[in-house]
Protein backbone atom coordinates (compact mmCIF):
# COMPACT_ATOMS: atom_id res chain seq x y z
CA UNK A 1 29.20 -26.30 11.85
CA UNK A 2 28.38 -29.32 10.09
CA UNK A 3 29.46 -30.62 7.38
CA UNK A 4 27.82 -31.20 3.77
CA UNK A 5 28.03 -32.87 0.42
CA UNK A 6 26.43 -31.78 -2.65
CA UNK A 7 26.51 -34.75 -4.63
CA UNK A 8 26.52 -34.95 -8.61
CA UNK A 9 25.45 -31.17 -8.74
CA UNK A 10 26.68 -29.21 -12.29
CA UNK A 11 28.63 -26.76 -11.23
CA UNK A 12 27.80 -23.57 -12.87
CA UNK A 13 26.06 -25.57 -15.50
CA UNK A 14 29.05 -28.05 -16.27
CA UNK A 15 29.89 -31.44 -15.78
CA UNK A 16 28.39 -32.94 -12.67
CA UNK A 17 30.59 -32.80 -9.65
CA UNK A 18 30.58 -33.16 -5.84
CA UNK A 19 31.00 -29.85 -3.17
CA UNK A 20 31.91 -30.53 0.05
CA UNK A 21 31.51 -27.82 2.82
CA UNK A 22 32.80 -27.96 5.42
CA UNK A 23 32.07 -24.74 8.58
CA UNK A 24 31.41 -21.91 6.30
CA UNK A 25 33.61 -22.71 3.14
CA UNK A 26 33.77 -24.63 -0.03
CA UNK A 27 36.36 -27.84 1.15
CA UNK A 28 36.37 -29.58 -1.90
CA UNK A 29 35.28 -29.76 -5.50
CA UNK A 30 35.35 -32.89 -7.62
CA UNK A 31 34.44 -36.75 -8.13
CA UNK A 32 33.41 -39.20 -6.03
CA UNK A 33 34.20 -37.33 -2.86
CA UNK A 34 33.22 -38.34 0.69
CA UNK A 35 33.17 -37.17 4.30
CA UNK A 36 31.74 -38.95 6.83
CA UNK A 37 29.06 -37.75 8.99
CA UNK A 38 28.71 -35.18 6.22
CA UNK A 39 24.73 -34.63 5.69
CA UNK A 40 24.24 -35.78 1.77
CA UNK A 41 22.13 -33.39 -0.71
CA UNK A 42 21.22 -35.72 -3.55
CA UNK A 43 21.61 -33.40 -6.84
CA UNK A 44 22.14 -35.06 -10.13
CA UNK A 45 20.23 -32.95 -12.71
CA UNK A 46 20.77 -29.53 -10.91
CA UNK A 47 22.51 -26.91 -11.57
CA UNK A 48 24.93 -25.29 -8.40
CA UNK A 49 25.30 -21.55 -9.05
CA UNK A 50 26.96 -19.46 -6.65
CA UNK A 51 24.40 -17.28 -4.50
CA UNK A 52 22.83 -14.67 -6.27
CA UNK A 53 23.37 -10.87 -5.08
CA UNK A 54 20.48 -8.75 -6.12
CA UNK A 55 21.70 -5.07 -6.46
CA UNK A 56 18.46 -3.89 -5.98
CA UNK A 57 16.22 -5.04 -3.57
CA UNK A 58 13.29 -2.81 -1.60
CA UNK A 59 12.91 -3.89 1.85
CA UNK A 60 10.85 -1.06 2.86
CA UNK A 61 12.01 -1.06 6.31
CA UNK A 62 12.14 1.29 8.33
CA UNK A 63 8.71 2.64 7.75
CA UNK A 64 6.38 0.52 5.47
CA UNK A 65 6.20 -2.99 7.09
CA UNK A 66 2.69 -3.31 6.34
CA UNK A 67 4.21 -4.02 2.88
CA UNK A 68 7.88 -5.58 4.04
CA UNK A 69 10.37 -5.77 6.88
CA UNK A 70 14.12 -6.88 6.37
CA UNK A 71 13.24 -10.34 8.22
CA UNK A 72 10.30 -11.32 5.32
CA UNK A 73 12.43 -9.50 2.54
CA UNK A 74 15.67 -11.59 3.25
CA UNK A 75 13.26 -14.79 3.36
CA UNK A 76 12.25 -14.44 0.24
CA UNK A 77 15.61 -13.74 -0.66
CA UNK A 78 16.89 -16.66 0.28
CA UNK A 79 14.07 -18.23 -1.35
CA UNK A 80 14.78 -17.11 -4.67
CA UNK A 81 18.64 -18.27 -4.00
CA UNK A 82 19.74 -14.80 -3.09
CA UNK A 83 23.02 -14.75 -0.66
CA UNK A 84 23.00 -11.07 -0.67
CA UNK A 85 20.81 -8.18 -1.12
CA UNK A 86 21.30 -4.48 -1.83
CA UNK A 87 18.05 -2.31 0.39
CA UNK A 88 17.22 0.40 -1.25
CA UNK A 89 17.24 3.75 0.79
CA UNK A 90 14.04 5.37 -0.04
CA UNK A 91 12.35 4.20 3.42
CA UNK A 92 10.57 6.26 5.85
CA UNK A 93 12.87 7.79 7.42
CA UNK A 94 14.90 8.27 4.18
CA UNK A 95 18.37 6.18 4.57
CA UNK A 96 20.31 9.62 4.23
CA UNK A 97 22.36 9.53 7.59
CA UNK A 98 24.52 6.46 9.06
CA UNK A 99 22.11 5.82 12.19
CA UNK A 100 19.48 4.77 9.25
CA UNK A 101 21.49 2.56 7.10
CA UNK A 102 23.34 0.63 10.34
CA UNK A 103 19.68 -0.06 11.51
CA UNK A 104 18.98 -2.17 8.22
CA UNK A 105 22.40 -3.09 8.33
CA UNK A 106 21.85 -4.62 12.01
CA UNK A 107 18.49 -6.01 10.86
CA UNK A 108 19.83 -8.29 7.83
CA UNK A 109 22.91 -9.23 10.59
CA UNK A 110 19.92 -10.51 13.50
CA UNK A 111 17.97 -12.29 10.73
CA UNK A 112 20.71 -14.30 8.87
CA UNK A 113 18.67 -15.49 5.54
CA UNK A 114 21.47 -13.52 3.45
CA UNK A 115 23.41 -10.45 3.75
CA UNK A 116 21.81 -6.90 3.44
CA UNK A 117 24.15 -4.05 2.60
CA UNK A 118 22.39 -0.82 2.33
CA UNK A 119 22.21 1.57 -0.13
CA UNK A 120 22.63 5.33 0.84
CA UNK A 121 20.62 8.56 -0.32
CA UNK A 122 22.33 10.52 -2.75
CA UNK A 123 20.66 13.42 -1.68
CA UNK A 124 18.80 14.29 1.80
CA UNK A 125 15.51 13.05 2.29
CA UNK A 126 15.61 12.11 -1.79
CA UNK A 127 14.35 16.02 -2.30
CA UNK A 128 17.56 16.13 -4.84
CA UNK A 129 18.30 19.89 -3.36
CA UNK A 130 21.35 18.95 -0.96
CA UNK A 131 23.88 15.99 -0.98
CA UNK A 132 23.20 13.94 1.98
CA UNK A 133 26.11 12.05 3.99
CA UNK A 134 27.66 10.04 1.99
CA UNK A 135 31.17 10.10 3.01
CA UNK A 136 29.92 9.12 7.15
CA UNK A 137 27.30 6.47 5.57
CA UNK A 138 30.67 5.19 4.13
CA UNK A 139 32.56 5.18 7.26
CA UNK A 140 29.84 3.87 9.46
CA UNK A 141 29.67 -0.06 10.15
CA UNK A 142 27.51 -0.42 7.27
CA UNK A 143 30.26 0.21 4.69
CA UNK A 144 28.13 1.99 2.19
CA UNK A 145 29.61 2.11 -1.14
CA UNK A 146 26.23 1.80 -3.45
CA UNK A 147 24.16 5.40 -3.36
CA UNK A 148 20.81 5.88 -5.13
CA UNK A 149 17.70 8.34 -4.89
CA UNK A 150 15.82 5.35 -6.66
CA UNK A 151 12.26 6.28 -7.11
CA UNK A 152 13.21 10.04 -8.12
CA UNK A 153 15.93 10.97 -10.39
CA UNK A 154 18.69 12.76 -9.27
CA UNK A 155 17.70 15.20 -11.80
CA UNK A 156 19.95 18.67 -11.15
CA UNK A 157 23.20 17.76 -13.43
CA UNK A 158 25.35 19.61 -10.45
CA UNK A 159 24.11 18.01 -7.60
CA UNK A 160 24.78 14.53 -9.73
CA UNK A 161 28.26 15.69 -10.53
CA UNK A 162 28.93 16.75 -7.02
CA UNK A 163 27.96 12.88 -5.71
CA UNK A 164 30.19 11.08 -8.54
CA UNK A 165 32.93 13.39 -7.15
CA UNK A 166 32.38 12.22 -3.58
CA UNK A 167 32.17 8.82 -3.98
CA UNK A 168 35.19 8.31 -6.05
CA UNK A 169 37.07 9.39 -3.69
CA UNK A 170 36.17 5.50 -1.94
CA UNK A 171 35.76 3.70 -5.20
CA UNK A 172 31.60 4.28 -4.58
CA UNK A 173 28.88 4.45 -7.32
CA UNK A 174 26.11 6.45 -8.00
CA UNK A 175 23.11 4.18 -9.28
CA UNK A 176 21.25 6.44 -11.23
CA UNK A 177 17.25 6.69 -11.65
CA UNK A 178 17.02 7.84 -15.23
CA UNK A 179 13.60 9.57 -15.71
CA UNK A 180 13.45 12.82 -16.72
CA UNK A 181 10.97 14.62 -14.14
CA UNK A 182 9.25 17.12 -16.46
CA UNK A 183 9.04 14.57 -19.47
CA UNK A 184 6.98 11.93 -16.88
CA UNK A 185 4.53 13.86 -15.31
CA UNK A 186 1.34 12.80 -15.30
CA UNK A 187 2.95 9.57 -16.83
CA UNK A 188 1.07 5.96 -16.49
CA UNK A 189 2.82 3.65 -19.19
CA UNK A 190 5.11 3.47 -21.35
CA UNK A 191 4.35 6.06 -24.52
CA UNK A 192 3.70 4.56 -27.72
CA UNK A 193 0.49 2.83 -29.50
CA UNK A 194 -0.93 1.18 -26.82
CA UNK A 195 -1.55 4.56 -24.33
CA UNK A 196 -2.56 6.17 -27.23
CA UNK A 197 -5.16 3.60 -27.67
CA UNK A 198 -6.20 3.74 -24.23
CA UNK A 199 -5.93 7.43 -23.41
CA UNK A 200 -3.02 7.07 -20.67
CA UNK A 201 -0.40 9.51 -19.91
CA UNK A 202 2.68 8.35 -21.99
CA UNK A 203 5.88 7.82 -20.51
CA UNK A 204 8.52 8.28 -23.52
CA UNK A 205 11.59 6.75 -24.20
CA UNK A 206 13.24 9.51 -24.10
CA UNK A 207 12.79 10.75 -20.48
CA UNK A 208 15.28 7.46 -19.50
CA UNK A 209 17.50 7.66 -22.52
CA UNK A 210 18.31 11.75 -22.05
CA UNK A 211 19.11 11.25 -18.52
CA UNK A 212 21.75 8.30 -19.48
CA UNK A 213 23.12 10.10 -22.25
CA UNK A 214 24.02 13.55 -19.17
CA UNK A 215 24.91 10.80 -17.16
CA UNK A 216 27.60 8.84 -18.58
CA UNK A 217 29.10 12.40 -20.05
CA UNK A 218 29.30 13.79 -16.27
CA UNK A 219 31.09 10.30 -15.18
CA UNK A 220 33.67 10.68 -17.81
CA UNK A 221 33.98 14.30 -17.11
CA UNK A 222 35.08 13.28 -13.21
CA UNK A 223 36.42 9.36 -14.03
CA UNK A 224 34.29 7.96 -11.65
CA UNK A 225 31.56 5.31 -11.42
CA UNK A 226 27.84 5.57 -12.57
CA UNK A 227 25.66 2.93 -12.59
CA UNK A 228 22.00 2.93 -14.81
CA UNK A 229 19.07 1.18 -12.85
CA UNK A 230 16.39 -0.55 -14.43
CA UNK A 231 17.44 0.25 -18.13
CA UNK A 232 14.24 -0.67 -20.09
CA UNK A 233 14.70 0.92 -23.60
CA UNK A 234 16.20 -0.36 -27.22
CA UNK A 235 17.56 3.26 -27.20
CA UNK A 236 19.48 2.92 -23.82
CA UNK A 237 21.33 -0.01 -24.33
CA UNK A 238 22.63 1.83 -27.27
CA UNK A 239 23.57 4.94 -25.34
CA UNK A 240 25.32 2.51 -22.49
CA UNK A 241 26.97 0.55 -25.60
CA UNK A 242 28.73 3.95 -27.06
CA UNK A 243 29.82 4.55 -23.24
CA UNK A 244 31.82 1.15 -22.62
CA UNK A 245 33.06 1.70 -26.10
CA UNK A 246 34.39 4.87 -24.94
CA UNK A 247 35.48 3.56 -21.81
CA UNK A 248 33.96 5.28 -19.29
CA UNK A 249 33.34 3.64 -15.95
CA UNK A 250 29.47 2.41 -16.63
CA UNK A 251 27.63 -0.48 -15.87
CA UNK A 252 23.70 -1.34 -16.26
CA UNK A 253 20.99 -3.54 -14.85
CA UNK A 254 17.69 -4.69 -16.03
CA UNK A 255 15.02 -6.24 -14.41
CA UNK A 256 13.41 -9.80 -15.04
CA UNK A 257 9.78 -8.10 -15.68
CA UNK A 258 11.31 -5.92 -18.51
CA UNK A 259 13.28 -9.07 -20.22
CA UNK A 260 9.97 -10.62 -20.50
CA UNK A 261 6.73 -8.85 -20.38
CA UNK A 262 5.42 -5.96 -22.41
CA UNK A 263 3.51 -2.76 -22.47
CA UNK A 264 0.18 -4.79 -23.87
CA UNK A 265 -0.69 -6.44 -20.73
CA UNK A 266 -1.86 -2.70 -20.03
CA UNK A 267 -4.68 -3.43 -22.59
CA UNK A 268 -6.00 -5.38 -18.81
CA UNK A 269 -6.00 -2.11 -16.58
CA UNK A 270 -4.37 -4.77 -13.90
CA UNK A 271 -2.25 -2.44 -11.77
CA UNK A 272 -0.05 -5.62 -10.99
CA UNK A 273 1.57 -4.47 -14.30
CA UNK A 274 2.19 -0.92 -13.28
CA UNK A 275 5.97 -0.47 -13.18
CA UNK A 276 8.82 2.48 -12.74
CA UNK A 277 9.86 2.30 -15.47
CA UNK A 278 7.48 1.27 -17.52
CA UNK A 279 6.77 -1.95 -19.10
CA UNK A 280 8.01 -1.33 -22.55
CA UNK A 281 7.46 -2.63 -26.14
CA UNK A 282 8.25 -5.79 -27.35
CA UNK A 283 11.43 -4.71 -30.01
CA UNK A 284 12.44 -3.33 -25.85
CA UNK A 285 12.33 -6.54 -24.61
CA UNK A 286 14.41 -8.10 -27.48
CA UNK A 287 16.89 -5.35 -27.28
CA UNK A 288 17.16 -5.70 -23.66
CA UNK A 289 17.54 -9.60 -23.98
CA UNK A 290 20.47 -9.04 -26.55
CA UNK A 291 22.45 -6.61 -24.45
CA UNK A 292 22.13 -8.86 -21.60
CA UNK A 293 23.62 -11.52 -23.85
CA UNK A 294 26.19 -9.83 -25.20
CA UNK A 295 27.17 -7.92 -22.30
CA UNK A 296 26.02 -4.39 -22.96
CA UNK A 297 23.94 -4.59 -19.33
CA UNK A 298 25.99 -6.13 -16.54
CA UNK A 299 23.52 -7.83 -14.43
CA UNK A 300 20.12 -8.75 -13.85
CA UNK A 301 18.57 -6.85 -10.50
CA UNK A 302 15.13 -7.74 -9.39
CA UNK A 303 13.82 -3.66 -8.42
CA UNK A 304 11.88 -6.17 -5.74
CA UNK A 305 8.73 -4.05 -5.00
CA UNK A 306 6.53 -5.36 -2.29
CA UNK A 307 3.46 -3.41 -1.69
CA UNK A 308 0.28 -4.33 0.06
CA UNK A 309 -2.79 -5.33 -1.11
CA UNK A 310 -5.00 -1.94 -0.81
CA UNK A 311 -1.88 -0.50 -2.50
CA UNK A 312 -2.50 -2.14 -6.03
CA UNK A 313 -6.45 -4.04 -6.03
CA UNK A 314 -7.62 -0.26 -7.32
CA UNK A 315 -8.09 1.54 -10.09
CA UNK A 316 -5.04 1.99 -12.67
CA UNK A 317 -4.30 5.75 -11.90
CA UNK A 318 -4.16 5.12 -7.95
CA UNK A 319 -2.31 2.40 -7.99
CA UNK A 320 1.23 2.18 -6.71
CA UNK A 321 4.50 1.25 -9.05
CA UNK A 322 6.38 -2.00 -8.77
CA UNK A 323 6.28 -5.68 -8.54
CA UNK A 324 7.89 -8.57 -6.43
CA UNK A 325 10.60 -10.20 -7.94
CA UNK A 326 12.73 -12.03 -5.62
CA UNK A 327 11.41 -15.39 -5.86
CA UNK A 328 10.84 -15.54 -9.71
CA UNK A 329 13.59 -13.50 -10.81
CA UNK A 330 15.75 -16.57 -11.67
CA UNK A 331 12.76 -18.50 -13.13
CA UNK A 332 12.35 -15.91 -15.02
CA UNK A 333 16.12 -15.16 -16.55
CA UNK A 334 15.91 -19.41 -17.65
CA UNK A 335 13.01 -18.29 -19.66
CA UNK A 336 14.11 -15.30 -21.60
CA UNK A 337 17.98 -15.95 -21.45
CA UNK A 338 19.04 -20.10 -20.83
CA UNK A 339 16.20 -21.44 -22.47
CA UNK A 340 16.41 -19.42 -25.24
CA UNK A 341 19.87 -19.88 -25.99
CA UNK A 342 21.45 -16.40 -25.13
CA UNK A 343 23.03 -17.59 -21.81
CA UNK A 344 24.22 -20.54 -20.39
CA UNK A 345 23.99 -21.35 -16.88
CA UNK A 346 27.99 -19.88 -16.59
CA UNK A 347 26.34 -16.60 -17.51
CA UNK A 348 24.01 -16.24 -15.35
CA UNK A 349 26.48 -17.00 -13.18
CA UNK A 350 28.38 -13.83 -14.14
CA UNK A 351 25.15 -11.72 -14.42
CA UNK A 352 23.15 -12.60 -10.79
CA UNK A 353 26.38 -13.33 -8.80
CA UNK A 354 29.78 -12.31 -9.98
CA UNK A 355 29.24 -9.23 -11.43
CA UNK A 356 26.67 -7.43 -9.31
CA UNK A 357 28.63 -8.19 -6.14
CA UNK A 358 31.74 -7.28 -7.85
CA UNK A 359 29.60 -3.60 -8.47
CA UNK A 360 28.46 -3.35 -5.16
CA UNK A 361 32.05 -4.41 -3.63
CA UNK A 362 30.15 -7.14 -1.83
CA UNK A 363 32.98 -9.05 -0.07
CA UNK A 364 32.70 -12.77 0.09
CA UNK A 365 29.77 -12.86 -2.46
CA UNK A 366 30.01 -13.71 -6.39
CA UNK A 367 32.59 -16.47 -5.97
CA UNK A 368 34.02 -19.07 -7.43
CA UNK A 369 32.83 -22.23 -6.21
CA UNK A 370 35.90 -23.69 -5.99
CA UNK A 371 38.19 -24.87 -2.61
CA UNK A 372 38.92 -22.42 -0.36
CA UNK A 373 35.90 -20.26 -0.85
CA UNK A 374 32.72 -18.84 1.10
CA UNK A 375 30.04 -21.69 0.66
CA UNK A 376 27.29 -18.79 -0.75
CA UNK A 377 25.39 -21.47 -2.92
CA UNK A 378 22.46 -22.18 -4.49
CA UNK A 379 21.15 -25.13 -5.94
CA UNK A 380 18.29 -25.29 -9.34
CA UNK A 381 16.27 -27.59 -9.98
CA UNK A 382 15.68 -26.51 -13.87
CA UNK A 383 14.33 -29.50 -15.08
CA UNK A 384 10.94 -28.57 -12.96
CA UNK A 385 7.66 -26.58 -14.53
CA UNK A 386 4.92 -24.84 -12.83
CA UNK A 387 2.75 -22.21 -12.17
CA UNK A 388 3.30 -19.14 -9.74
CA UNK A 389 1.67 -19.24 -6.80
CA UNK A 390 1.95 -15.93 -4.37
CA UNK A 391 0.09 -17.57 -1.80
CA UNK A 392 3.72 -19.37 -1.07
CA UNK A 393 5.51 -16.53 -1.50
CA UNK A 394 7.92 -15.74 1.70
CA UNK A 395 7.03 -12.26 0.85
CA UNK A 396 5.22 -10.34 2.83
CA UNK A 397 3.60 -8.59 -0.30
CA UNK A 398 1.99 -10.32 -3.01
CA UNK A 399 2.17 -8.26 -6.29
CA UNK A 400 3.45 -10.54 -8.59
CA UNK A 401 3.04 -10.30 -12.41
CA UNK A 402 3.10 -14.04 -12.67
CA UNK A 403 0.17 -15.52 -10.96
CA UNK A 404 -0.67 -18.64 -12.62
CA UNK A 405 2.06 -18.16 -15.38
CA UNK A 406 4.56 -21.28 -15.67
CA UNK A 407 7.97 -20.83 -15.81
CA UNK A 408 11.16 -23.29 -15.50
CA UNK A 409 13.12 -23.97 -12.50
CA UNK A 410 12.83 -23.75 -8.92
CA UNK A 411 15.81 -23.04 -6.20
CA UNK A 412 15.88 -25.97 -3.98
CA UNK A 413 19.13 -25.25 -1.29
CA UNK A 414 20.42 -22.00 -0.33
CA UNK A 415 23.69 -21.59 1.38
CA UNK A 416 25.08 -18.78 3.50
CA UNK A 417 28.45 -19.30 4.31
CA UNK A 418 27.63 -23.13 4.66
CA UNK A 419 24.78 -22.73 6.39
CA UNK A 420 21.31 -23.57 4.94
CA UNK A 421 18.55 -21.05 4.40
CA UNK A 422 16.30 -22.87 2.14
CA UNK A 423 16.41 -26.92 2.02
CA UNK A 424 14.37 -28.89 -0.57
CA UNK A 425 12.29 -25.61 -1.46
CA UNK A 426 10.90 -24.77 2.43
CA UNK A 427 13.00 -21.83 4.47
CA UNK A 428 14.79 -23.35 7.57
């Protein structure tokens, strides 16, 4: 492989510095460094980050390609400067056995825009009635060590105890779905004013926040890992806050959507804005944004939700849950989190690279970018402004809650083990 210098880039946020890579690894980090025949990437002003690893991504594949396949999902991936992605198993047929879960495995390997590790059923077929095989989804090339029935809740408090008590025994985590099945149904938004206003089903609080509270109490009970998707309420973060201070073994993600937008873009009846879980309020958003800061939530996860057109240009109560996020999640995090002053770019850092793949035990990703390292990277401009535009999304789905909205930044170079994905903003 060629070689490459990153010239003048600040590292992680810091003062500007050259990378050299050289094959697949970092060769060198500091000032005024050259190689010849090295190909130069000009990048005074922008920030080098190591690659993001998104802990929750939907690819869809097997099974709904009319919304995404592995090959468009990892290309928007590597568009949004993601090195590594995290599938999510509720695909058709479920990812409950090993033969399901090496087949996306197999599928990120052929395409080579960033790394896909699967994530395993907890239960067969996601019914939540039977455990499915998590100890051979483990053991099978794939190396499963992330398990979620996201979409449903793994609601029975035995079953959940049962997978928590399997998976420890290989240091795996259960990434929990917290809704409460009976307090949702018939649920369209997030309960409070604004569906009372306009006469939709109410989603409360509370249906997330009991579900954590069981949760966190049955990983403590069996000293193994549990992991909270999507946390989207003031009350949560609290419940997750007690845990750590308890010590039990919990960690938390929110999404981008739910550190900036709020349950009053409903007021529109756009189904772009219908989310699981909910949009929530704005003292939510601010909660969220603080527990981000202060380390309450881990990490940032995009819950990337592709679906196709038919799926959400229909009326509010037919239309499907979930957004795209990929490509804007890091836009989005300057907004709420750099730009604000919460974060600096060494946090997000810790929160979109480090720390998920550090969850996930995603080997070679959330490095240092120092010598001697895998060259994951990902450069930012974040000096640039502009509005979202789905039409250039690498995504095969469009449902974006951003069209037309501006927001900071925009990932330039992506880097998979020194090899470029994205160069000067186009996929290779």
């Amino acid at each position: 492989m060629s070689k490459t210098l990153i010239r003048g880039a600040k590292v992680l946020g810091g003062e500007p510095q050259d990378v050299l890579i050289d094959g697949g690894t970092v060769a060198e980090v500091g000032s005024g460094l050259s190689a010849e025949g090295a190909e130069v990437v000009e990048a005074r002003g922008k920030v080098l980050l190591p690659g993001l690893v998104d802990l929750h991504t939907h690819l869809r594949e097997p099974g709904r390609e009319d919304s995404e396949t592995v090959l468009t999902g990892t290309r928007a991936a590597a568009s949004g400067g993601y090195t590594a992605v995290f599938a999510m198993a509720n695909t058709f047929p479920v990812a409950d056995t090993a033969g399901v879960v090496e087949q996306v495995w197999r599928l990120g390997k052929e395409h080579g825009y960033c790394d896909v590790q699967p994530i395993g059923a907890v239960t067969v077929g996601l019914e939540g009635k039977k455990l499915a095989e998590l100890g051979a989804m483990h053991e099978s090339a794939a190396g499963v060590t992330v398990f979620s029935d996201d979409g449903k809740c793994v609601h029975d408090a035995v079953i959940m105890r049962r997978a928590l008590e399997y998976v420890k025994a290989f240091d795996g985590v259960v990434a929990q779905h917290a809704q409460e099945p009976r307090l949702t149904e018939g649920a369209q938004m997030n309960e409070g004013v604004v569906s009372a206003e306009l006469g939709l089903g109410g989603w409360p609080a509370v249906a997330e926040e009991s579900v954590i509270a069981r949760d966190v109490l049955l990983a403590d009970h069996v000293g193994s890992r549990v992991h909270i998707c999507h946390l989207s309420t003031a009350g949560s973060v609290e419940i997750v806050r007690w845990a750590k201070s308890r010590g039990i073994r919990v960690t938390a993600e929110v999404t981008p959507h739910h550190l900036l937008l709020t349950d009053e873009l409903v007021r529109s009846y756009n189904p772009v804005y219908k989310v699981n879980p909910p949009l929530r309020t704005e003292r939510d958003v601010l909660a969220l944004r603080e527990a981000l800061a202060d380390g309450t939530i881990d990490i940032v996860a995009t819950d990337h939700a592709p679906h196709p057109h038919e799926d959400k240009d229909c009326e509010w109560a037919a239309a499907a849950m979930g957004m795209v996020g990929l490509e804007t999640a890091l836009s989005v995090v300057q907004e709420t989190m750099v730009d604000t002053g919460l974060l600096d770019w060494a946090g997000v850092a810790e929160r979109m690279s480090f720390t998920p793949a550090r969850i996930g035990r995603a080997e070679g990703h959330g490095r240092p970018v120092s010598a001697g390292e895998p060259a994951n990277l990902t450069l930012v401009d974040t000096a640039y402004r502009g509005p979202v535009d789905p039409a250039g999304f690498a995504s095969r789905s469009r449902n974006t809650p951003y069209e037309g909205r501006e927001l900071p930044g925009r990932v330039t170079h992506t880097w998979l083990r020194g090899k470029a994905t994205l160069v000067d903003g186009k996929l290779t």
